[in-house]
C-alpha atoms as a PDB file:
ATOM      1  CA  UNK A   1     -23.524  -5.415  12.830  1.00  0.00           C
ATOM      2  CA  UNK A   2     -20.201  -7.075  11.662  1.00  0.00           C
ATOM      3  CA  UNK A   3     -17.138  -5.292  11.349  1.00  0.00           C
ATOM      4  CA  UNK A   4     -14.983  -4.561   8.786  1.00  0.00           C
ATOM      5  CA  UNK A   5     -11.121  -5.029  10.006  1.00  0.00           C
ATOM      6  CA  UNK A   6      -8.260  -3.570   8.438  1.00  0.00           C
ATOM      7  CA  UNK A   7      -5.552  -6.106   9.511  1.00  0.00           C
ATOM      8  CA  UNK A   8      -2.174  -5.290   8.136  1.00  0.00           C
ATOM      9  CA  UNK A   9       1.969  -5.289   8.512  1.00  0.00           C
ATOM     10  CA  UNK A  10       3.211  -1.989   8.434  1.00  0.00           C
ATOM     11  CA  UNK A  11       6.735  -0.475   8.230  1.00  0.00           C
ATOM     12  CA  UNK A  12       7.208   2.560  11.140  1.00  0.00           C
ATOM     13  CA  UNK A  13       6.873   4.915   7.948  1.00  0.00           C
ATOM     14  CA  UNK A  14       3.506   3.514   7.112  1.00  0.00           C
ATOM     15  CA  UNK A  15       3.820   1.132   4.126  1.00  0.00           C
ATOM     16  CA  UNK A  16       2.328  -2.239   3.550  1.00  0.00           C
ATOM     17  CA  UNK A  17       4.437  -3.563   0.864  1.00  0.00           C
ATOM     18  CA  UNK A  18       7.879  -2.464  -1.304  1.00  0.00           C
ATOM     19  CA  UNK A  19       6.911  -0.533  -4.667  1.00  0.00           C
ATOM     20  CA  UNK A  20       6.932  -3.842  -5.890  1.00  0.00           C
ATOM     21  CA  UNK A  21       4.178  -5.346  -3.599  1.00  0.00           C
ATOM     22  CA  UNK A  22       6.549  -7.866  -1.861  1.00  0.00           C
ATOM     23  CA  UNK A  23       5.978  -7.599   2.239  1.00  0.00           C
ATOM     24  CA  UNK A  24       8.745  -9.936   3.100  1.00  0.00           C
ATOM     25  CA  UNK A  25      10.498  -7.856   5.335  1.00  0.00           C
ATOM     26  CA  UNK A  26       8.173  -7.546   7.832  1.00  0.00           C
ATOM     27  CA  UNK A  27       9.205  -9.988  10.710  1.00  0.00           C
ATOM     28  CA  UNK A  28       7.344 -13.650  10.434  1.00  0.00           C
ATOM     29  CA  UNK A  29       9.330 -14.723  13.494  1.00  0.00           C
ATOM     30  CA  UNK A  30       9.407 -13.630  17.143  1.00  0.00           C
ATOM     31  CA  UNK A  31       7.745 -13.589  20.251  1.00  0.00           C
ATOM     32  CA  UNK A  32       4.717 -11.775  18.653  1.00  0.00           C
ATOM     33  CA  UNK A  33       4.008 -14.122  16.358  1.00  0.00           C
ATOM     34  CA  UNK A  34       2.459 -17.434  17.966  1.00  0.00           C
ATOM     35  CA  UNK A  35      -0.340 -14.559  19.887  1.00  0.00           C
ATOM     36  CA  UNK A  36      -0.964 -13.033  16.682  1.00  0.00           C
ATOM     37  CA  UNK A  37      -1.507 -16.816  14.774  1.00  0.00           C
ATOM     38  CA  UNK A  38      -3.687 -18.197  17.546  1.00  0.00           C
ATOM     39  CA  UNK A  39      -5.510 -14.753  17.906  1.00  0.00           C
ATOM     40  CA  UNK A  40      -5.752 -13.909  13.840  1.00  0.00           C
ATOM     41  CA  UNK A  41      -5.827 -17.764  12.629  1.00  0.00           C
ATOM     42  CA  UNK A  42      -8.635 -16.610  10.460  1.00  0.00           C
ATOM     43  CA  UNK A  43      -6.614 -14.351   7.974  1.00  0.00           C
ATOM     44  CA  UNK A  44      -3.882 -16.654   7.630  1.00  0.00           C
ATOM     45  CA  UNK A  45      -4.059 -18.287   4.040  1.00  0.00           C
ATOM     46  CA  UNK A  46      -4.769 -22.092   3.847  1.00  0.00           C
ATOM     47  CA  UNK A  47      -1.428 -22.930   2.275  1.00  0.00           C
ATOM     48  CA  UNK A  48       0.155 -21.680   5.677  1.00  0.00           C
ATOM     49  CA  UNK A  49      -2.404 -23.017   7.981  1.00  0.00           C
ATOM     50  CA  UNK A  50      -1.828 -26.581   6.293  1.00  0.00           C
ATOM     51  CA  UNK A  51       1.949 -26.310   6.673  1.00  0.00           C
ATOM     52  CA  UNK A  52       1.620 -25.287  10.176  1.00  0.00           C
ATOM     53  CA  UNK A  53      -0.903 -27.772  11.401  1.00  0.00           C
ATOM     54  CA  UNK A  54      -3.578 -24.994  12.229  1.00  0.00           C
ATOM     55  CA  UNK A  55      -7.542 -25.081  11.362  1.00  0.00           C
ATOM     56  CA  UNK A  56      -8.813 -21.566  11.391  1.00  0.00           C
ATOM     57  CA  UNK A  57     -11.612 -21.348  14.105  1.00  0.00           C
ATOM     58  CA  UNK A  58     -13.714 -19.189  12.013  1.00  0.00           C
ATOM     59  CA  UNK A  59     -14.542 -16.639  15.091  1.00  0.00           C
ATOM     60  CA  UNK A  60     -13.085 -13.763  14.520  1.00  0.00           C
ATOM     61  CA  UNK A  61     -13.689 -13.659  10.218  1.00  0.00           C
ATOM     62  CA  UNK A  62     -15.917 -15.375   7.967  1.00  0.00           C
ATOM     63  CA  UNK A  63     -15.184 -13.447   4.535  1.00  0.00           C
ATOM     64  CA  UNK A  64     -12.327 -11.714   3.104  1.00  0.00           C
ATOM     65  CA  UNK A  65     -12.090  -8.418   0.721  1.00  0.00           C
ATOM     66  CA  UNK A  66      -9.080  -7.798  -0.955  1.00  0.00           C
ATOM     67  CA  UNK A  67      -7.662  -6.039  -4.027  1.00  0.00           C
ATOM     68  CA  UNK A  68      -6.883  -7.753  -6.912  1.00  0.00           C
ATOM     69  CA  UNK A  69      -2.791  -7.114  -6.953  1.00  0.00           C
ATOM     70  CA  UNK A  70      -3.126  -8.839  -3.124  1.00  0.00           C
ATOM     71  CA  UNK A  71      -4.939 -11.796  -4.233  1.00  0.00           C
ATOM     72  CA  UNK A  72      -2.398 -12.526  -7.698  1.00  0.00           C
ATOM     73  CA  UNK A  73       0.827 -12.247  -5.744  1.00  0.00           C
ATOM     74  CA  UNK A  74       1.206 -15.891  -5.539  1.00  0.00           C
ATOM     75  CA  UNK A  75      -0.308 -16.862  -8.862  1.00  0.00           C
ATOM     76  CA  UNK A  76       0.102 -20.500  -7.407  1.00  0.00           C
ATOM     77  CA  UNK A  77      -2.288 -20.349  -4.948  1.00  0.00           C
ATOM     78  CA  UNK A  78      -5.213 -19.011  -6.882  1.00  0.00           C
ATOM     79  CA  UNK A  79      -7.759 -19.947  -3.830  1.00  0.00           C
ATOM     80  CA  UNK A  80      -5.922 -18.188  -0.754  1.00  0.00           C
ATOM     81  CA  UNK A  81      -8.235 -18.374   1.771  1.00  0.00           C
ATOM     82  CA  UNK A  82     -10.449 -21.769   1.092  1.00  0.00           C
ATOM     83  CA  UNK A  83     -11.470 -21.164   5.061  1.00  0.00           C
ATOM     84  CA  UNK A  84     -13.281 -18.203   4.366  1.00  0.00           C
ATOM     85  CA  UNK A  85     -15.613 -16.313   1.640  1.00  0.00           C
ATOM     86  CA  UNK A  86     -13.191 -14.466  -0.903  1.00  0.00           C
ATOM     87  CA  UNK A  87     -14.110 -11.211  -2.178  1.00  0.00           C
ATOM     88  CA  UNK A  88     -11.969  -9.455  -4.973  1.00  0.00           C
ATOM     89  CA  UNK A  89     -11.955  -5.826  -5.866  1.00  0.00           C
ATOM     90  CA  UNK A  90     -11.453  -5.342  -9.387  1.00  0.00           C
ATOM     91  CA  UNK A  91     -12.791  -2.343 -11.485  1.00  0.00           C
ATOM     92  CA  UNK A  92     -12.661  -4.611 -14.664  1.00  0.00           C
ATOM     93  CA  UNK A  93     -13.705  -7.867 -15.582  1.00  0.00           C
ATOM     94  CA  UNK A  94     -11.172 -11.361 -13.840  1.00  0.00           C
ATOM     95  CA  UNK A  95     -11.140 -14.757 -13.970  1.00  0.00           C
ATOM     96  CA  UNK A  96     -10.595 -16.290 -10.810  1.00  0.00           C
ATOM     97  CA  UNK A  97     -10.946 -19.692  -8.398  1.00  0.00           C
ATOM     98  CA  UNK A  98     -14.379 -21.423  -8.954  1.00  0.00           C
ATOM     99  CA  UNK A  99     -16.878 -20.043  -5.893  1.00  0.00           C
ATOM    100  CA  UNK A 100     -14.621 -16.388  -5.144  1.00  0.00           C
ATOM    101  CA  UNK A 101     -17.134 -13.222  -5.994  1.00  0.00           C
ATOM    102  CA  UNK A 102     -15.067 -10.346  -7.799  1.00  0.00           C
ATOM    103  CA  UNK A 103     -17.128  -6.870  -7.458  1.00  0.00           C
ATOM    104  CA  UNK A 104     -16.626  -3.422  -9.115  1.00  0.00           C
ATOM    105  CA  UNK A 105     -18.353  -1.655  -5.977  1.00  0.00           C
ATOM    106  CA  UNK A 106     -16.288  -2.859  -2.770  1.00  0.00           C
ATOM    107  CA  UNK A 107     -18.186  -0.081  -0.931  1.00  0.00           C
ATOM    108  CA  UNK A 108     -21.679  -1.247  -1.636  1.00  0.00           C
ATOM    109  CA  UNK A 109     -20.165  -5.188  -1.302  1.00  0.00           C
ATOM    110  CA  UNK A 110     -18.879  -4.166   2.224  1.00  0.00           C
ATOM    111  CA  UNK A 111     -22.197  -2.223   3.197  1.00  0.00           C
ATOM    112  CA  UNK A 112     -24.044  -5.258   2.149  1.00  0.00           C
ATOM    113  CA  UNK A 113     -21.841  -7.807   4.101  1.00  0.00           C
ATOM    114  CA  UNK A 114     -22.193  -5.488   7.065  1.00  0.00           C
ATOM    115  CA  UNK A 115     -25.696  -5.920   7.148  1.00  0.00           C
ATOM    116  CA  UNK A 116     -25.568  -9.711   7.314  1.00  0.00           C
ATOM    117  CA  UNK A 117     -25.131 -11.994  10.081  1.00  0.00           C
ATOM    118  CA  UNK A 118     -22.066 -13.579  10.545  1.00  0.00           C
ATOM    119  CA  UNK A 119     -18.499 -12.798  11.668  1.00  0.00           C
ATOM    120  CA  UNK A 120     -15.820  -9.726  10.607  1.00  0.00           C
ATOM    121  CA  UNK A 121     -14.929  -9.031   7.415  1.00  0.00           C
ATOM    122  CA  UNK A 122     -11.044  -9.097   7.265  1.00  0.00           C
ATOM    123  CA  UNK A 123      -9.888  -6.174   4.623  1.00  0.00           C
ATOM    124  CA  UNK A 124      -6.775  -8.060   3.437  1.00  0.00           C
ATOM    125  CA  UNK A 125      -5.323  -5.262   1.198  1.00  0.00           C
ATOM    126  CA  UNK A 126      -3.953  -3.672  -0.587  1.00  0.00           C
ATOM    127  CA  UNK A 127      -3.451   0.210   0.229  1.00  0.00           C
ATOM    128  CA  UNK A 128      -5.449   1.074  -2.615  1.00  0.00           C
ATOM    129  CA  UNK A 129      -8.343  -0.480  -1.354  1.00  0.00           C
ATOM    130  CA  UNK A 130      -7.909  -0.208   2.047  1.00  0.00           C
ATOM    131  CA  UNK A 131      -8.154   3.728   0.463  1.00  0.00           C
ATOM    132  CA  UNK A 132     -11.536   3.324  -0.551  1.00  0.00           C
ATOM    133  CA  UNK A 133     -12.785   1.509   2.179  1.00  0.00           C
ATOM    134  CA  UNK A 134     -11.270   3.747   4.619  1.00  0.00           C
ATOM    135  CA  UNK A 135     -14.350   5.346   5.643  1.00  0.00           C
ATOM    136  CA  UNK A 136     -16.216   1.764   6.396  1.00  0.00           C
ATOM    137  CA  UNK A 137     -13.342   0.526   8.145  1.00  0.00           C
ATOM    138  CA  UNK A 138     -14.328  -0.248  11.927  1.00  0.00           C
ATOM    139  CA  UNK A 139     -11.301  -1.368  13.198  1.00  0.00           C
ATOM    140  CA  UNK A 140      -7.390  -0.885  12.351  1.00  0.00           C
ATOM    141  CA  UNK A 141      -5.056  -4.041  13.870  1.00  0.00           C
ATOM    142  CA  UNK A 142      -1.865  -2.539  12.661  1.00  0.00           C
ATOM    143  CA  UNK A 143       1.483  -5.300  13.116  1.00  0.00           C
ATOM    144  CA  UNK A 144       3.765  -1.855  13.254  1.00  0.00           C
ATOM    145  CA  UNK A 145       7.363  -3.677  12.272  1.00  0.00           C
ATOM    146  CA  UNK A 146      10.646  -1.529  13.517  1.00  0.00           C
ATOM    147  CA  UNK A 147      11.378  -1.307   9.665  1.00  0.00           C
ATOM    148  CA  UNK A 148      11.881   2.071   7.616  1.00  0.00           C
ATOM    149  CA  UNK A 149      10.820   1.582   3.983  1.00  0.00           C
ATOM    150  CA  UNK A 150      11.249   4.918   3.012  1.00  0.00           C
ATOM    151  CA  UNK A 151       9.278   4.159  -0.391  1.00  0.00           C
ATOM    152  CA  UNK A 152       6.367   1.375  -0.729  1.00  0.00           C
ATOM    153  CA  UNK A 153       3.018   0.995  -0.802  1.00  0.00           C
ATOM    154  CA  UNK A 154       1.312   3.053   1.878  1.00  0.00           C
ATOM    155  CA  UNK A 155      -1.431   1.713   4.482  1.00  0.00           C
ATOM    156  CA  UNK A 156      -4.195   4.115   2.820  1.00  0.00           C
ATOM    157  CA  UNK A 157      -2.449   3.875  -0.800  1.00  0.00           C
ATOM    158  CA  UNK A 158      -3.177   7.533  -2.460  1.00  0.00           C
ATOM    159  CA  UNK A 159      -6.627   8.104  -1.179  1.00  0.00           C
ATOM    160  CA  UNK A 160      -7.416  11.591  -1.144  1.00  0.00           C
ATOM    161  CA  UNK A 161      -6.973  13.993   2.003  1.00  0.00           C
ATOM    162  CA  UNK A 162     -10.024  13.227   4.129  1.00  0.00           C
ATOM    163  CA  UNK A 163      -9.467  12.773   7.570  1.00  0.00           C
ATOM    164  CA  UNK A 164     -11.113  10.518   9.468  1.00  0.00           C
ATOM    165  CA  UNK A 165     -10.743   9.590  13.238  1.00  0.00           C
ATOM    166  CA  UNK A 166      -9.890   6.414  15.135  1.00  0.00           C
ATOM    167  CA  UNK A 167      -9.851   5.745  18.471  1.00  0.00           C
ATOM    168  CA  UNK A 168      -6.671   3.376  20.131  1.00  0.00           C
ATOM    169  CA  UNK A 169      -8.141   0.377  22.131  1.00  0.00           C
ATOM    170  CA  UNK A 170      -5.084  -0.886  23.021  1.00  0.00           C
ATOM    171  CA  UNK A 171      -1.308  -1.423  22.623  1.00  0.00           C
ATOM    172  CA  UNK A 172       1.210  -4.254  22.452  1.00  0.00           C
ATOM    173  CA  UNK A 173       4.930  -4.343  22.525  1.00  0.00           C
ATOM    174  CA  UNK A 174       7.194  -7.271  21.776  1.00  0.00           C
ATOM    175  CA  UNK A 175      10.555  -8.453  22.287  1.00  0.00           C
ATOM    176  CA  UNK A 176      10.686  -9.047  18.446  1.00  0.00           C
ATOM    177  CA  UNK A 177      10.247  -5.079  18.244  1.00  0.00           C
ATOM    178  CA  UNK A 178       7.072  -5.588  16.418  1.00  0.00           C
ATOM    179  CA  UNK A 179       3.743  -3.303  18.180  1.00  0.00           C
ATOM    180  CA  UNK A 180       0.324  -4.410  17.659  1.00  0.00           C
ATOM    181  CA  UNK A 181      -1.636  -0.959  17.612  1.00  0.00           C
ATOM    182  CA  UNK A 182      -5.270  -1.798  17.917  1.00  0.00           C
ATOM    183  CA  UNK A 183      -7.976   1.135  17.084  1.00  0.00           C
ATOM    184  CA  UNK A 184     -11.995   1.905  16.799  1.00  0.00           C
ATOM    185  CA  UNK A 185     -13.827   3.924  14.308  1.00  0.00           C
ATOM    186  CA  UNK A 186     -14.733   7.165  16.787  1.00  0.00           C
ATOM    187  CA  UNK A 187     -18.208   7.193  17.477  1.00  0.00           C
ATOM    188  CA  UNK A 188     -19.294  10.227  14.963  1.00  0.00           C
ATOM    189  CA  UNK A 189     -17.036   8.408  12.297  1.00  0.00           C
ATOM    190  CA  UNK A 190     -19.315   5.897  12.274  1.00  0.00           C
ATOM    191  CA  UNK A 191     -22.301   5.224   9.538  1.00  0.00           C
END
């Protein structure tokens, strides 16, 4: 069965974004960054791949699911991830890019992707849907950044209380500061 990955930035105090959605803070430079491009090339959008030179293998993703605030915040590139199959969460009606699916159920969508063959499913964001998915996420690949936001957009946005459990896999440190914490859905998390 394919997995669905939640692979995000996130400040020390857990947020994915400034109140106003903008992640630029997070570090793009440093050591950790050429592992993470040659290891996640697949959720890099094709506007960055093309300015660095880099085709996405296609082996660790095949299709994308992400919120509909995370796919307008550059209303220039309305196709972000040409390399993949786009998926956009929306609870009303949107226009968007010629051959990208917008769904009002993103937990039925992902169920249904899960049961295909293919590669993961990279959960791009935002919190708010990373909230509802939370209990068909499989794996977390969190980019912890040594950066207090103090206010933002949290990892899980404002999903209710409902704890569920995740194993660590592994661990990475950097020079740049930046830790890659990698965990599992625990085995009676899973569906």
């Amino acid at each position: 069965m394919r997995e669905l990955v939640y692979y995000i930035a996130v400040s020390i105090d857990g947020h994915i974004a400034a109140p106003d959605g903008a992640f630029d803070r997070f570090l793009m430079e440093g050591d950790h960054a050429p592992q993470l491009t040659e290891e996640f090339a697949d959720a890099i959008p094709g506007v960055l791949l093309d300015a660095m030179g880099v085709r996405a293998p296609l082996t660790r993703f095949d299709t994308v699911i992400m919120g509909w605030d995370t796919y307008t915040l550059d209303p220039s590139n309305p196709n972000p991830y040409p390399h993949l199959r786009q998926i956009v969460a929306s609870s009303r009606e949107r226009e968007v890019h010629e051959g990208i699916e917008v769904t009002s159920d993103p937990v039925a969508r992902v169920r249904e992707l899960k049961a295909e063959d293919g590669a993961g499913i990279y959960l791009c964001g935002g919190g708010g849907l990373a909230g509802t998915l939370i209990e068909e996420i499989d794996r977390l690949v969190l980019k912890r950044n040594p950066l207090a936001f103090g206010d933002g957009i949290p990892l899980f946005g404002h999903a209710p209380y409902r704890p569920v459990r995740f194993d660590p896999v592994g661990v990475r440190v950097f020079g740049s500061g930046v830790v890659v914490e990698e965990y599992v859905r625990a085995p009676e998390e899973a569906a």
